[in-house]
PDB file of N, CA and C in Angstrom:
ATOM      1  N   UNK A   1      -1.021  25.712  -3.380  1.00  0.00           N
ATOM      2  CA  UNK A   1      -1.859  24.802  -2.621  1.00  0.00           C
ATOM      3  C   UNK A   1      -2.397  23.680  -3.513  1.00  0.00           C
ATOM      4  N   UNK A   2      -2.860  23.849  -4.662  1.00  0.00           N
ATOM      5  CA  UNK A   2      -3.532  23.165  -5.835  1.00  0.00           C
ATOM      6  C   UNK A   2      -2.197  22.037  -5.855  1.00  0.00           C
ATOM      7  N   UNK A   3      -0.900  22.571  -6.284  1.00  0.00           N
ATOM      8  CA  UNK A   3      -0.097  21.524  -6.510  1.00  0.00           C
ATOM      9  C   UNK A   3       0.328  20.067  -4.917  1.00  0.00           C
ATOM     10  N   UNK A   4       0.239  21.161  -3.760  1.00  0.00           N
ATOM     11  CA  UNK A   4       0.341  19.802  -2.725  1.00  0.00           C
ATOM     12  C   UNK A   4      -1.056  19.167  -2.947  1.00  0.00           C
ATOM     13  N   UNK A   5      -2.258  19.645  -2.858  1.00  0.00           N
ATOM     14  CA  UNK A   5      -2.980  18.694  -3.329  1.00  0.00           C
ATOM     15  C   UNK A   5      -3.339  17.779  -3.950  1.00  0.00           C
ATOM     16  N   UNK A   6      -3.001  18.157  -5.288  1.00  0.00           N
ATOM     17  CA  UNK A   6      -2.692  17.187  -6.541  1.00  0.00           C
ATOM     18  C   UNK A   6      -2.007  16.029  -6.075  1.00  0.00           C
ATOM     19  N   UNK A   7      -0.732  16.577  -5.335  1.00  0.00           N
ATOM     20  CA  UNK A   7       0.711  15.577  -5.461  1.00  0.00           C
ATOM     21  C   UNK A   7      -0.134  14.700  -4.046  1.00  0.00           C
ATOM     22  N   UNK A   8      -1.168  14.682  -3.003  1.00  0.00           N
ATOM     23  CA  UNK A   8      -1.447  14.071  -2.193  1.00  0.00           C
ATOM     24  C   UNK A   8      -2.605  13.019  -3.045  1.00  0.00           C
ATOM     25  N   UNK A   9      -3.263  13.539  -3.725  1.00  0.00           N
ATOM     26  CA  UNK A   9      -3.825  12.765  -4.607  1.00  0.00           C
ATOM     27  C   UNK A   9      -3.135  11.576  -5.746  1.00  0.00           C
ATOM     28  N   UNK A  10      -2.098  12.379  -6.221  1.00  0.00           N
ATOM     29  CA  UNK A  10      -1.520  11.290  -7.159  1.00  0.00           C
ATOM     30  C   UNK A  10      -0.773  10.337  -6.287  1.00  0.00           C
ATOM     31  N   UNK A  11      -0.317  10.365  -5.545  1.00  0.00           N
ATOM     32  CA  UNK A  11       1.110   9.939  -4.600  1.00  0.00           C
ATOM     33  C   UNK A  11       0.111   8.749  -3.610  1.00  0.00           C
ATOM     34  N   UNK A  12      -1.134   9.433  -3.278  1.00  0.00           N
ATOM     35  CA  UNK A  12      -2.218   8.429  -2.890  1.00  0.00           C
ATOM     36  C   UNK A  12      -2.298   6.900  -3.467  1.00  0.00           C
ATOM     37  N   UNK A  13      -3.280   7.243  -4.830  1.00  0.00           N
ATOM     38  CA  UNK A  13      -3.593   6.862  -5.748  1.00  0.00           C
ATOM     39  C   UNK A  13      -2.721   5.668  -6.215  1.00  0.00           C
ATOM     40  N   UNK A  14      -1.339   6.200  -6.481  1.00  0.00           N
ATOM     41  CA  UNK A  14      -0.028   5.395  -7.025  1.00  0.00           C
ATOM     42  C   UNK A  14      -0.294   4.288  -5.988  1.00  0.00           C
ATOM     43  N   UNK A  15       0.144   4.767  -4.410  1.00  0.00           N
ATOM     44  CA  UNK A  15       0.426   3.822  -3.200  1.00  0.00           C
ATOM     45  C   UNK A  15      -1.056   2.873  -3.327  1.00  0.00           C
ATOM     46  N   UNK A  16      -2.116   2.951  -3.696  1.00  0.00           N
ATOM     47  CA  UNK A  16      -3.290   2.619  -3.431  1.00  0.00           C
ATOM     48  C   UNK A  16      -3.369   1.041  -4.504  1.00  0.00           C
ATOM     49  N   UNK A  17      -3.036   1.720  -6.146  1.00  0.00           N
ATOM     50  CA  UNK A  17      -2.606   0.684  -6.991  1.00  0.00           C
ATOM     51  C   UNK A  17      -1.682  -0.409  -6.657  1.00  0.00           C
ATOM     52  N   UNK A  18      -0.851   0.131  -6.388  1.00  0.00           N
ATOM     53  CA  UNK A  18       0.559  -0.888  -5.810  1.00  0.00           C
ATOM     54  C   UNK A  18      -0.122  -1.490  -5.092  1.00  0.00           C
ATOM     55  N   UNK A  19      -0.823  -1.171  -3.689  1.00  0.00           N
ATOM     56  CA  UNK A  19      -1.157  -2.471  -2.527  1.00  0.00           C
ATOM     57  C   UNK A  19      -1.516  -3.018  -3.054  1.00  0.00           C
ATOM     58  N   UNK A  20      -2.956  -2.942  -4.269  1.00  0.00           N
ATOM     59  CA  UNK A  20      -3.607  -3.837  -4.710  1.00  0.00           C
ATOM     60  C   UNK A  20      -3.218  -4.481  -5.905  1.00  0.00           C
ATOM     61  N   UNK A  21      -2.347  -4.199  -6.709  1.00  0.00           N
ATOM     62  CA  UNK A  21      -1.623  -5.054  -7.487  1.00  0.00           C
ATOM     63  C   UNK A  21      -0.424  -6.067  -6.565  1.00  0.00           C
ATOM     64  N   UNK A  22      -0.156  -5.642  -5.458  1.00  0.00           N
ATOM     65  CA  UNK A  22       0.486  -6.452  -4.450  1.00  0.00           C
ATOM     66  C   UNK A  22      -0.421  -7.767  -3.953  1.00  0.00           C
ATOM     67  N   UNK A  23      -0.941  -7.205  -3.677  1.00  0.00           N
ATOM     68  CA  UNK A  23      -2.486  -8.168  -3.275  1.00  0.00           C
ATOM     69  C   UNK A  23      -2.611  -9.605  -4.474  1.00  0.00           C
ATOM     70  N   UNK A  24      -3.114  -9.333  -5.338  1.00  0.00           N
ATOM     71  CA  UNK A  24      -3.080  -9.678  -6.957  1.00  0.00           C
ATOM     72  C   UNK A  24      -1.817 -10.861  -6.814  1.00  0.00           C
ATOM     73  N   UNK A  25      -1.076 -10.247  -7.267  1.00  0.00           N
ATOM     74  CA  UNK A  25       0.574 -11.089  -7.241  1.00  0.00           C
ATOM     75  C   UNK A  25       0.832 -12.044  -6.205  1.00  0.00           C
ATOM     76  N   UNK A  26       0.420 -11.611  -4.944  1.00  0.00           N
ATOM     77  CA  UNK A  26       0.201 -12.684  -3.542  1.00  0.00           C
ATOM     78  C   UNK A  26      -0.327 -13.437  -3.816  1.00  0.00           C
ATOM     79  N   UNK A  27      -1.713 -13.057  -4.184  1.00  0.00           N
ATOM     80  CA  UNK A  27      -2.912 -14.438  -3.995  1.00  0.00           C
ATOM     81  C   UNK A  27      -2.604 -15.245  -5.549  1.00  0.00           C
ATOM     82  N   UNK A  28      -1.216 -15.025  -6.535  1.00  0.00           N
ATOM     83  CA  UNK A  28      -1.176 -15.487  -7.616  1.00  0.00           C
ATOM     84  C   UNK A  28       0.080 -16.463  -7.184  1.00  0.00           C
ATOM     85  N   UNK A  29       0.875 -16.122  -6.096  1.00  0.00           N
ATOM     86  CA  UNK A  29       1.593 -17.068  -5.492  1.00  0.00           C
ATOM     87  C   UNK A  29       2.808 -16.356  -6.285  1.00  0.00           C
ATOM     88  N   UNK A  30       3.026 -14.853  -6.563  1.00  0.00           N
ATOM     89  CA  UNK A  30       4.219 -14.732  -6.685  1.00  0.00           C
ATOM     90  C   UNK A  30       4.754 -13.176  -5.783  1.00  0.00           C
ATOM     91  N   UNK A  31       5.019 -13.965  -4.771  1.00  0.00           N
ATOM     92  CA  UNK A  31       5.601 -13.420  -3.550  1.00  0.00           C
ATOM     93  C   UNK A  31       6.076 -12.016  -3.048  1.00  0.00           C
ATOM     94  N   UNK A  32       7.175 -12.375  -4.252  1.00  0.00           N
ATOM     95  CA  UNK A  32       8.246 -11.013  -4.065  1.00  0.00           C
ATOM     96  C   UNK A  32       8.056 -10.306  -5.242  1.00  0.00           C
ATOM     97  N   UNK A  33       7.146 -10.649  -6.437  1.00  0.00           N
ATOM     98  CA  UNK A  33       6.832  -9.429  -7.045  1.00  0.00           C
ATOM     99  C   UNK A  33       5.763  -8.110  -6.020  1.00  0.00           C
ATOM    100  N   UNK A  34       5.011  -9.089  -5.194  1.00  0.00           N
ATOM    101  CA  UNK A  34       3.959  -8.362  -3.982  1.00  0.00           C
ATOM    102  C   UNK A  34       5.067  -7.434  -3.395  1.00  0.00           C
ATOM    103  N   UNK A  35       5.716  -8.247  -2.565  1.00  0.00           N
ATOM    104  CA  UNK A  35       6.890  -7.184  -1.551  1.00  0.00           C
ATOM    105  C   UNK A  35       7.484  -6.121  -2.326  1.00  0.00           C
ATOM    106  N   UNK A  36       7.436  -6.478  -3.996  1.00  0.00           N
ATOM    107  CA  UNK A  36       8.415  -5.268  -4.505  1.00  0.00           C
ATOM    108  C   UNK A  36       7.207  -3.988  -4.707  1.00  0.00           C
ATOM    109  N   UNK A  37       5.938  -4.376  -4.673  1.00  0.00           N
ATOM    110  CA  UNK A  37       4.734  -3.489  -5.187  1.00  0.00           C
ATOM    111  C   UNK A  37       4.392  -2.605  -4.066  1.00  0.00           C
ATOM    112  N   UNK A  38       4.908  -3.466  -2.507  1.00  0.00           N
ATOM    113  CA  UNK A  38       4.448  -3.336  -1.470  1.00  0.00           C
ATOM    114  C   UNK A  38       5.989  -2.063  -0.976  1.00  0.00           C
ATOM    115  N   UNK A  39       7.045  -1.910  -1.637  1.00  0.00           N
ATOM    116  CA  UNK A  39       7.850  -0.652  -1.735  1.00  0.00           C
ATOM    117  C   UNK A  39       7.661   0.432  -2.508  1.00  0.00           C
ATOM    118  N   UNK A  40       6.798   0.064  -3.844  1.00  0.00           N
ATOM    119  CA  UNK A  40       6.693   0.851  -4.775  1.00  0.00           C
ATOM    120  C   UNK A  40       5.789   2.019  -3.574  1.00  0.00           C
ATOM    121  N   UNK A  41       4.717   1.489  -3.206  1.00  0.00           N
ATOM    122  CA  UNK A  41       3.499   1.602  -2.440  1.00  0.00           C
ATOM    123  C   UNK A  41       4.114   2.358  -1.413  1.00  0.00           C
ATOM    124  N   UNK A  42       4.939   2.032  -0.586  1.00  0.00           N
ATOM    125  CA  UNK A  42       5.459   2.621   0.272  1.00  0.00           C
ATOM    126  C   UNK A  42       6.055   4.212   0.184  1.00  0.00           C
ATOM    127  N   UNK A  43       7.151   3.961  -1.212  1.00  0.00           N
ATOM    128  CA  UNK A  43       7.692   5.330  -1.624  1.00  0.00           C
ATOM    129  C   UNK A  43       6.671   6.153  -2.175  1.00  0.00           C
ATOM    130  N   UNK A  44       5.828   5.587  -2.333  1.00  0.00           N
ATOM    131  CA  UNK A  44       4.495   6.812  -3.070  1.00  0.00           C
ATOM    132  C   UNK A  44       4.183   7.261  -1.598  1.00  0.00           C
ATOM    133  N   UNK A  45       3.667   6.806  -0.769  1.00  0.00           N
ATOM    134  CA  UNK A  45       3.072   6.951   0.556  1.00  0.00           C
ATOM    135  C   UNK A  45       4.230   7.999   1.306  1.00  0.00           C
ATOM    136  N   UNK A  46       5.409   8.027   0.804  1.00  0.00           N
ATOM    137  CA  UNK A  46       6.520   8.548   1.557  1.00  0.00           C
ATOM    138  C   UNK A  46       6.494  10.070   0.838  1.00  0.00           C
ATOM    139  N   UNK A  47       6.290   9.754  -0.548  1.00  0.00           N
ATOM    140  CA  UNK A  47       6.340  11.092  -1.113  1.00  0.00           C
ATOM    141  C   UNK A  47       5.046  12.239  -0.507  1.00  0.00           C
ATOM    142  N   UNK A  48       3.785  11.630  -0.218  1.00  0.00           N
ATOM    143  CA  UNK A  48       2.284  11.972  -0.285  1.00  0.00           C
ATOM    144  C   UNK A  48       2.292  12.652   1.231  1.00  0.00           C
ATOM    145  N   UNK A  49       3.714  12.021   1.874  1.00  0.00           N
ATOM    146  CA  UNK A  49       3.325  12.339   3.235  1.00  0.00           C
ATOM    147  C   UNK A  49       4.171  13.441   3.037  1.00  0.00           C
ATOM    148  N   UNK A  50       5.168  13.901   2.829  1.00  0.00           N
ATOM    149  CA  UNK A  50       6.243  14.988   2.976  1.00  0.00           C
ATOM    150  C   UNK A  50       5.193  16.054   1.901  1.00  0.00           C
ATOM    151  N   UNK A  51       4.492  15.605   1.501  1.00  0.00           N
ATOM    152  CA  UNK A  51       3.544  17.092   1.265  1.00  0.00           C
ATOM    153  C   UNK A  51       2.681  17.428   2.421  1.00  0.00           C
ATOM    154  N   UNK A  52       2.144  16.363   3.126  1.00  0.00           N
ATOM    155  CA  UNK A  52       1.239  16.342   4.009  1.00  0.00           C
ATOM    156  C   UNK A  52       1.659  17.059   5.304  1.00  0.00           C
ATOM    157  N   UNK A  53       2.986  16.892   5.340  1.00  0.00           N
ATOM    158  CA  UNK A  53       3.986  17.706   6.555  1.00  0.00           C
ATOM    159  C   UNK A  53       4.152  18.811   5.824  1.00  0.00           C
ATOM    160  N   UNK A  54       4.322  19.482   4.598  1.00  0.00           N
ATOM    161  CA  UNK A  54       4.373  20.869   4.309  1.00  0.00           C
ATOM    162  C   UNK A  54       3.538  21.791   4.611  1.00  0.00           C
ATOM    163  N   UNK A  55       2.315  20.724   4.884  1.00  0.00           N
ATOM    164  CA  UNK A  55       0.504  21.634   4.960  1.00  0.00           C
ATOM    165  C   UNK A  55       0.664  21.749   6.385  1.00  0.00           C
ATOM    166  N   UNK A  56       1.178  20.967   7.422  1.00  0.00           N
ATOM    167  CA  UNK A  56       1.468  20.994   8.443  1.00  0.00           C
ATOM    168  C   UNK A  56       1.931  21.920   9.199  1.00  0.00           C
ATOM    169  N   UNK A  57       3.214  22.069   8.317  1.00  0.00           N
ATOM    170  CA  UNK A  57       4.486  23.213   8.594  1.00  0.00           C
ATOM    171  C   UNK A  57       4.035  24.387   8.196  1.00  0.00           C
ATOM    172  N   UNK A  58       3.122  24.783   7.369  1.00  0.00           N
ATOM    173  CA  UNK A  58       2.770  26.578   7.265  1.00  0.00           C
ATOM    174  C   UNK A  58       1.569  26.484   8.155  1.00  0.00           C
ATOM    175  N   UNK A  59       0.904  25.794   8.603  1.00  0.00           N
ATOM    176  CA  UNK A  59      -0.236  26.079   9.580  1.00  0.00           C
ATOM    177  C   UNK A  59       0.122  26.061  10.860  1.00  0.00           C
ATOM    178  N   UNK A  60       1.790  25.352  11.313  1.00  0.00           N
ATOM    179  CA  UNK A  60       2.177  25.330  12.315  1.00  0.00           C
ATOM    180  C   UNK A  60       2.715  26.487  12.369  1.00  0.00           C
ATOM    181  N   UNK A  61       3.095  27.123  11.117  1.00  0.00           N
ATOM    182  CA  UNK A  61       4.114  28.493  11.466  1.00  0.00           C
ATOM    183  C   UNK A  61       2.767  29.956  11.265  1.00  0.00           C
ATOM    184  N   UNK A  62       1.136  29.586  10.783  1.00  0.00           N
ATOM    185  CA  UNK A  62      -0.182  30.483  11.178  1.00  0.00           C
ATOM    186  C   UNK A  62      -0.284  30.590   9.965  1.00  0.00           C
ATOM    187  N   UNK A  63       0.069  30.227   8.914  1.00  0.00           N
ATOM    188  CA  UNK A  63      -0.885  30.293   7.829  1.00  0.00           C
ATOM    189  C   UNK A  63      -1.720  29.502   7.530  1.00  0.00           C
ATOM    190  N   UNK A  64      -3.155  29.388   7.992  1.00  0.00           N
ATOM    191  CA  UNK A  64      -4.387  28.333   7.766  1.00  0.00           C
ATOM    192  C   UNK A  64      -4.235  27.617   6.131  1.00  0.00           C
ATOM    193  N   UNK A  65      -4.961  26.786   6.665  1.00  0.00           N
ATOM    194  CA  UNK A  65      -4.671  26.094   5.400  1.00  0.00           C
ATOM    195  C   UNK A  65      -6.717  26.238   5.341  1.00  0.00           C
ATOM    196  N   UNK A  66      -6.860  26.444   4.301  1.00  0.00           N
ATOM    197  CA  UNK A  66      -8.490  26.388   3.597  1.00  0.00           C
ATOM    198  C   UNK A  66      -9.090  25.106   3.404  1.00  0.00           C
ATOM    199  N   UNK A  67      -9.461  24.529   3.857  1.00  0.00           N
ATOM    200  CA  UNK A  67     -10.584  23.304   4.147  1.00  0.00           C
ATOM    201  C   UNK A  67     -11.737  23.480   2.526  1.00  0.00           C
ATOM    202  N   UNK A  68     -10.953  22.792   1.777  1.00  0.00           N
ATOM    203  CA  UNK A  68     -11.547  22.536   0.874  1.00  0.00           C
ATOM    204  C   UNK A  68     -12.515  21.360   0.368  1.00  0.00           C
ATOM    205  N   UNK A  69     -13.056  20.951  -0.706  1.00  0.00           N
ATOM    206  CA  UNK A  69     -13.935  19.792  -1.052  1.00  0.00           C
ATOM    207  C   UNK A  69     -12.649  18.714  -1.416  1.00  0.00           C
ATOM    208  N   UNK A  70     -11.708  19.362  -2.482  1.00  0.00           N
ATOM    209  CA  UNK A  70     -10.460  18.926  -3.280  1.00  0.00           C
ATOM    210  C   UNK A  70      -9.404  18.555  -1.696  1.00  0.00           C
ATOM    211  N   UNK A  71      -9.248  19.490  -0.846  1.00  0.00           N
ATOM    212  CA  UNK A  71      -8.132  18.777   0.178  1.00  0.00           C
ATOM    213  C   UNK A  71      -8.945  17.685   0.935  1.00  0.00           C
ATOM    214  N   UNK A  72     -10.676  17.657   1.283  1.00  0.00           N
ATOM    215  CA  UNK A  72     -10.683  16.454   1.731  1.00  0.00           C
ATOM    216  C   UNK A  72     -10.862  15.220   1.215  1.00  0.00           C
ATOM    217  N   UNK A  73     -11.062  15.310  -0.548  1.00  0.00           N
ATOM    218  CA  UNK A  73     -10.734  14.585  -1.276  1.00  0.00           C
ATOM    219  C   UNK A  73      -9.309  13.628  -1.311  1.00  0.00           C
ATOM    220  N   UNK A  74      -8.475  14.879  -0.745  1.00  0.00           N
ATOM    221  CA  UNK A  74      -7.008  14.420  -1.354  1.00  0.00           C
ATOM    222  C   UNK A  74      -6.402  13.791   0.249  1.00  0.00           C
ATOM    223  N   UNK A  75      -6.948  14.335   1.158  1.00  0.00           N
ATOM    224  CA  UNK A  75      -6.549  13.179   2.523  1.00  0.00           C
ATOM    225  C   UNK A  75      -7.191  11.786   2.801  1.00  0.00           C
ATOM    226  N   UNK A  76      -8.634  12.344   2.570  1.00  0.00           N
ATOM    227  CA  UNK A  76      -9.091  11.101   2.103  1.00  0.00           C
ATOM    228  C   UNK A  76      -8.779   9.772   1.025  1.00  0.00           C
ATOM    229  N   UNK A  77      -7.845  10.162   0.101  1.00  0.00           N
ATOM    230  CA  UNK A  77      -6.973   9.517  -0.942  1.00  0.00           C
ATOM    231  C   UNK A  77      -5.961   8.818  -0.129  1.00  0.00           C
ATOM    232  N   UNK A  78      -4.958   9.675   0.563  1.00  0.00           N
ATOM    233  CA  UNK A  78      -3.989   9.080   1.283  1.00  0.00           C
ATOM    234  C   UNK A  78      -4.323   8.177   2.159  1.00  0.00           C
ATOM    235  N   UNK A  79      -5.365   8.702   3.264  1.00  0.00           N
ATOM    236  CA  UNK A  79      -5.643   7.691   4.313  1.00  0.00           C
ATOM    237  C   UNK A  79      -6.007   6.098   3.788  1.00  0.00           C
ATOM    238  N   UNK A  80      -6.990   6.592   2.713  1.00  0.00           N
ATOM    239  CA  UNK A  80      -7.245   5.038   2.288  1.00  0.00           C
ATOM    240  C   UNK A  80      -5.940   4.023   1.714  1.00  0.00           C
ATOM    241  N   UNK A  81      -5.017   5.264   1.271  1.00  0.00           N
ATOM    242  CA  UNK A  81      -4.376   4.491   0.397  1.00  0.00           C
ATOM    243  C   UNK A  81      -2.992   3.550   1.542  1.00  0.00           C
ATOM    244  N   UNK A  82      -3.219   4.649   2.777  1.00  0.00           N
ATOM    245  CA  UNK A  82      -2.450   4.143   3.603  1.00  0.00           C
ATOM    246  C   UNK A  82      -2.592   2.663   4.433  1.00  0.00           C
ATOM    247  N   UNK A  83      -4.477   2.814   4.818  1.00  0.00           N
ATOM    248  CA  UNK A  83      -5.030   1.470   5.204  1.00  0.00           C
ATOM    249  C   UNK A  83      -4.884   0.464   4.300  1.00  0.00           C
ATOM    250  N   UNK A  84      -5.346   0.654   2.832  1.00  0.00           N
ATOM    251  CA  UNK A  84      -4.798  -0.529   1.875  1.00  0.00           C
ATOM    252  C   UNK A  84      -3.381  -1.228   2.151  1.00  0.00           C
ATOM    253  N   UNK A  85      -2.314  -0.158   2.052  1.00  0.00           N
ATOM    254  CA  UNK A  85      -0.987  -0.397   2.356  1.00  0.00           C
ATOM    255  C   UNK A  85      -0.749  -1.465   3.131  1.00  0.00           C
ATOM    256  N   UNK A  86      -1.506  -0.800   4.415  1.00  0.00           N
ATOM    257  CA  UNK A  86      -0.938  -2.042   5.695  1.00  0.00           C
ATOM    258  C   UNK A  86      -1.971  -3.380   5.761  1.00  0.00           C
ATOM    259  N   UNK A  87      -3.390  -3.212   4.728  1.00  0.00           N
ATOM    260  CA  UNK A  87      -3.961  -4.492   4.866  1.00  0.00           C
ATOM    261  C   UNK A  87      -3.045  -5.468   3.406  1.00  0.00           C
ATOM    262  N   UNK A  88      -2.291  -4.835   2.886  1.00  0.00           N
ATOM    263  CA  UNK A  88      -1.707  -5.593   2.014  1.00  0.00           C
ATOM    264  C   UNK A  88      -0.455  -6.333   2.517  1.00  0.00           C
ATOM    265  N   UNK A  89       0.149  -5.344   3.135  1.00  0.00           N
ATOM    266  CA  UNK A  89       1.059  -6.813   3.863  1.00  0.00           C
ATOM    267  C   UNK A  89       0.718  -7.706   4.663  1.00  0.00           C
ATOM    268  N   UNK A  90      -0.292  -7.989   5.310  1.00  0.00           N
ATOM    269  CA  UNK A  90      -1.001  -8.977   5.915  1.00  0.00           C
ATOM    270  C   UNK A  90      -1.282  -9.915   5.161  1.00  0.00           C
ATOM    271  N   UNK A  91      -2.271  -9.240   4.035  1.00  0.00           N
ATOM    272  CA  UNK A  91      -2.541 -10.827   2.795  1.00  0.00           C
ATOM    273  C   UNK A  91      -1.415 -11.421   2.818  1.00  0.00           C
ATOM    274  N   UNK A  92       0.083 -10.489   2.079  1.00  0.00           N
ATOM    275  CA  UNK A  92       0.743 -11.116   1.693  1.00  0.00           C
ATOM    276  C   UNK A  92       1.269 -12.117   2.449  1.00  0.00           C
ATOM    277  N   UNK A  93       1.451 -11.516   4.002  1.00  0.00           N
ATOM    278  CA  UNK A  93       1.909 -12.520   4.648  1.00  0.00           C
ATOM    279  C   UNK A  93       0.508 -13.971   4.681  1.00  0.00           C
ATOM    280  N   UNK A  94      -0.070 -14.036   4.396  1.00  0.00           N
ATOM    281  CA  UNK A  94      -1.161 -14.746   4.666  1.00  0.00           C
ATOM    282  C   UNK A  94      -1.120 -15.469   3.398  1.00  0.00           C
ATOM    283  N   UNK A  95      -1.142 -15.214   2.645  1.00  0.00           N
ATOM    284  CA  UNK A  95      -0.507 -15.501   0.924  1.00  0.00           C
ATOM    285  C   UNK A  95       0.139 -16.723   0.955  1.00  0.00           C
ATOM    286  N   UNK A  96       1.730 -16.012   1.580  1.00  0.00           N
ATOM    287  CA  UNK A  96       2.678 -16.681   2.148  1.00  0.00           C
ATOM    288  C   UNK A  96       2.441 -17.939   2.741  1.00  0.00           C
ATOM    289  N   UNK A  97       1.790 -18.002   3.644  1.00  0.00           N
ATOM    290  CA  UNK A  97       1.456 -18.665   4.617  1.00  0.00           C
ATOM    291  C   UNK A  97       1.039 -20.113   4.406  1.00  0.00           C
ATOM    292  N   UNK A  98      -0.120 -19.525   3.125  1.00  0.00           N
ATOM    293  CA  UNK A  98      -0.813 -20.487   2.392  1.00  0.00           C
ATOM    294  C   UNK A  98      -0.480 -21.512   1.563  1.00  0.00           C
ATOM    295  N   UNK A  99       0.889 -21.005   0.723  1.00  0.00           N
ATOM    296  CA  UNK A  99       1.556 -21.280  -0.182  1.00  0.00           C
ATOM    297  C   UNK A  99       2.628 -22.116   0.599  1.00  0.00           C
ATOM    298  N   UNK A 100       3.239 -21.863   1.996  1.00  0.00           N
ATOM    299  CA  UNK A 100       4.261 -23.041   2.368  1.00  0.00           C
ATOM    300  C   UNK A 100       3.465 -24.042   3.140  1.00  0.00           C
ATOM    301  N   UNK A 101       2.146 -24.138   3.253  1.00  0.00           N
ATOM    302  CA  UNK A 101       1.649 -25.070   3.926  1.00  0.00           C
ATOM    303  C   UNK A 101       0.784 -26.151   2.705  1.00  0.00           C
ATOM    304  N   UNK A 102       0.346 -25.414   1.728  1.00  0.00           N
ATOM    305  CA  UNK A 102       0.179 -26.225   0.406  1.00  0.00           C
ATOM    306  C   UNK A 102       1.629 -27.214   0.066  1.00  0.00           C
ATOM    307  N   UNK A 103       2.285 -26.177  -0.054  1.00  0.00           N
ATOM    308  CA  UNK A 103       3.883 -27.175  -0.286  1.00  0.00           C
ATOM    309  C   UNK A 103       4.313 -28.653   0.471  1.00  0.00           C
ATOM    310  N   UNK A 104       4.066 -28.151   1.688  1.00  0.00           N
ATOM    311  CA  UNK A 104       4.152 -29.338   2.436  1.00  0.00           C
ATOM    312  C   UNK A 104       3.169 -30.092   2.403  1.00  0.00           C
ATOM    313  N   UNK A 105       1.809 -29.971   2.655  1.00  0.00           N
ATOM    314  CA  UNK A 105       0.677 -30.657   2.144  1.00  0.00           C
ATOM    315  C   UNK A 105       1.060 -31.724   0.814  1.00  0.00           C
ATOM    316  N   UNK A 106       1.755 -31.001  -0.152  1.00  0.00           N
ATOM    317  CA  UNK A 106       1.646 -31.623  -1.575  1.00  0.00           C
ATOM    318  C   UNK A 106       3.246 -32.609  -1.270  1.00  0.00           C
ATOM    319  N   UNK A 107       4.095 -32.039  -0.213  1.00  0.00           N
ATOM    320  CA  UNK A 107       5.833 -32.767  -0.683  1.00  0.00           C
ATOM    321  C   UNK A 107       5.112 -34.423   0.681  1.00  0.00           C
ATOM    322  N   UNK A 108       4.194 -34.031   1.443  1.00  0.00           N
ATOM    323  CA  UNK A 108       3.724 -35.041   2.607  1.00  0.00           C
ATOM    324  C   UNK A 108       2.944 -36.321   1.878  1.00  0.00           C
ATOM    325  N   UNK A 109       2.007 -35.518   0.336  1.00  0.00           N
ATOM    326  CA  UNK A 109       1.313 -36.876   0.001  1.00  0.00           C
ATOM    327  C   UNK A 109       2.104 -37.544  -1.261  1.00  0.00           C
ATOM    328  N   UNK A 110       3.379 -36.632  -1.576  1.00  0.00           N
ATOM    329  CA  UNK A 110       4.220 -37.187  -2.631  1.00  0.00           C
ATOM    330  C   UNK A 110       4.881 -37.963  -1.992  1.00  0.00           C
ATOM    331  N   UNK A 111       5.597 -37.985  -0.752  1.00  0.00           N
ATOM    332  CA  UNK A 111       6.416 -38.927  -0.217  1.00  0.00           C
ATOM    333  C   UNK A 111       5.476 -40.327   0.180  1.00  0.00           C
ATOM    334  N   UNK A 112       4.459 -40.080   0.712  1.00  0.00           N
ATOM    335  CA  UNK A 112       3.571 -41.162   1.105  1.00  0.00           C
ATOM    336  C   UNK A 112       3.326 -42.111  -0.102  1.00  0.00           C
ATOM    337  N   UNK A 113       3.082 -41.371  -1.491  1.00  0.00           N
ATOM    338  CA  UNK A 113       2.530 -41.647  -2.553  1.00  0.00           C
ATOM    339  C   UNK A 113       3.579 -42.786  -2.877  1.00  0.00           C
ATOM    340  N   UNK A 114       4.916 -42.561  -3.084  1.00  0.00           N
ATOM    341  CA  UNK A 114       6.419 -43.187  -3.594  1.00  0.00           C
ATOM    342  C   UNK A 114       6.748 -44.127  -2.273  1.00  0.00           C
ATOM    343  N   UNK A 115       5.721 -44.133  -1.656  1.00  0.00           N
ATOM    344  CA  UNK A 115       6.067 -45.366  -0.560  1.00  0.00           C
ATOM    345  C   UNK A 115       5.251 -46.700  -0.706  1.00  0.00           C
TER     346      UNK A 115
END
């Protein structure tokens, strides 16, 4: 039990860093290092959950699982790390957003400028 816990905690944690080093890299205007942080993030989240379905699967088959301080620590890890997740692709897209409308902003007063 100690070890799915752990691994929901670390696997959290990992996904939790990534969004926000995703985040970071967005608002630094480099794009697709975000999207690649924003997979890293993902496969942690993928690993964290296939423990989370193991705790699932012996309580579905009657072995309780013990409601600990440490397991609501360690869902509480995931969940957050999951909401980070999905508020990070939003920045990024928003990031994004920012960055092709600056562009044009800047290619609109360069052309005006050379006129």
């Amino acid at each position: 039990m100690e070890e799915i816990i752990m691994n929901l905690i670390v696997n959290g944690g990992n996904a939790r860093s990534n969004a926000m080093a995703a985040i970071e890299n967005a608002k630094s205007g480099e794009i697709e290092s975000a999207r690649e942080l924003i997979v890293e993030a993902n496969e942690a989240l993928d690993r964290a959950h296939d423990y989370q379905t193991k705790l699932i699967q012996k309580e579905a088959e009657g072995n309780k699982t013990e409601v600990s301080i440490l397991m609501v620590h360690a869902q509480d890890h995931l969940m957050n790390a999951m909401t980070i997740t999905d508020m990070a692709n939003e920045f990024i897209y928003m990031y994004e957003a920012f960055e092709n409308i600056k562009n044009e902003v800047t290619h609109i007063i360069n052309k005006e400028q050379s006129n």
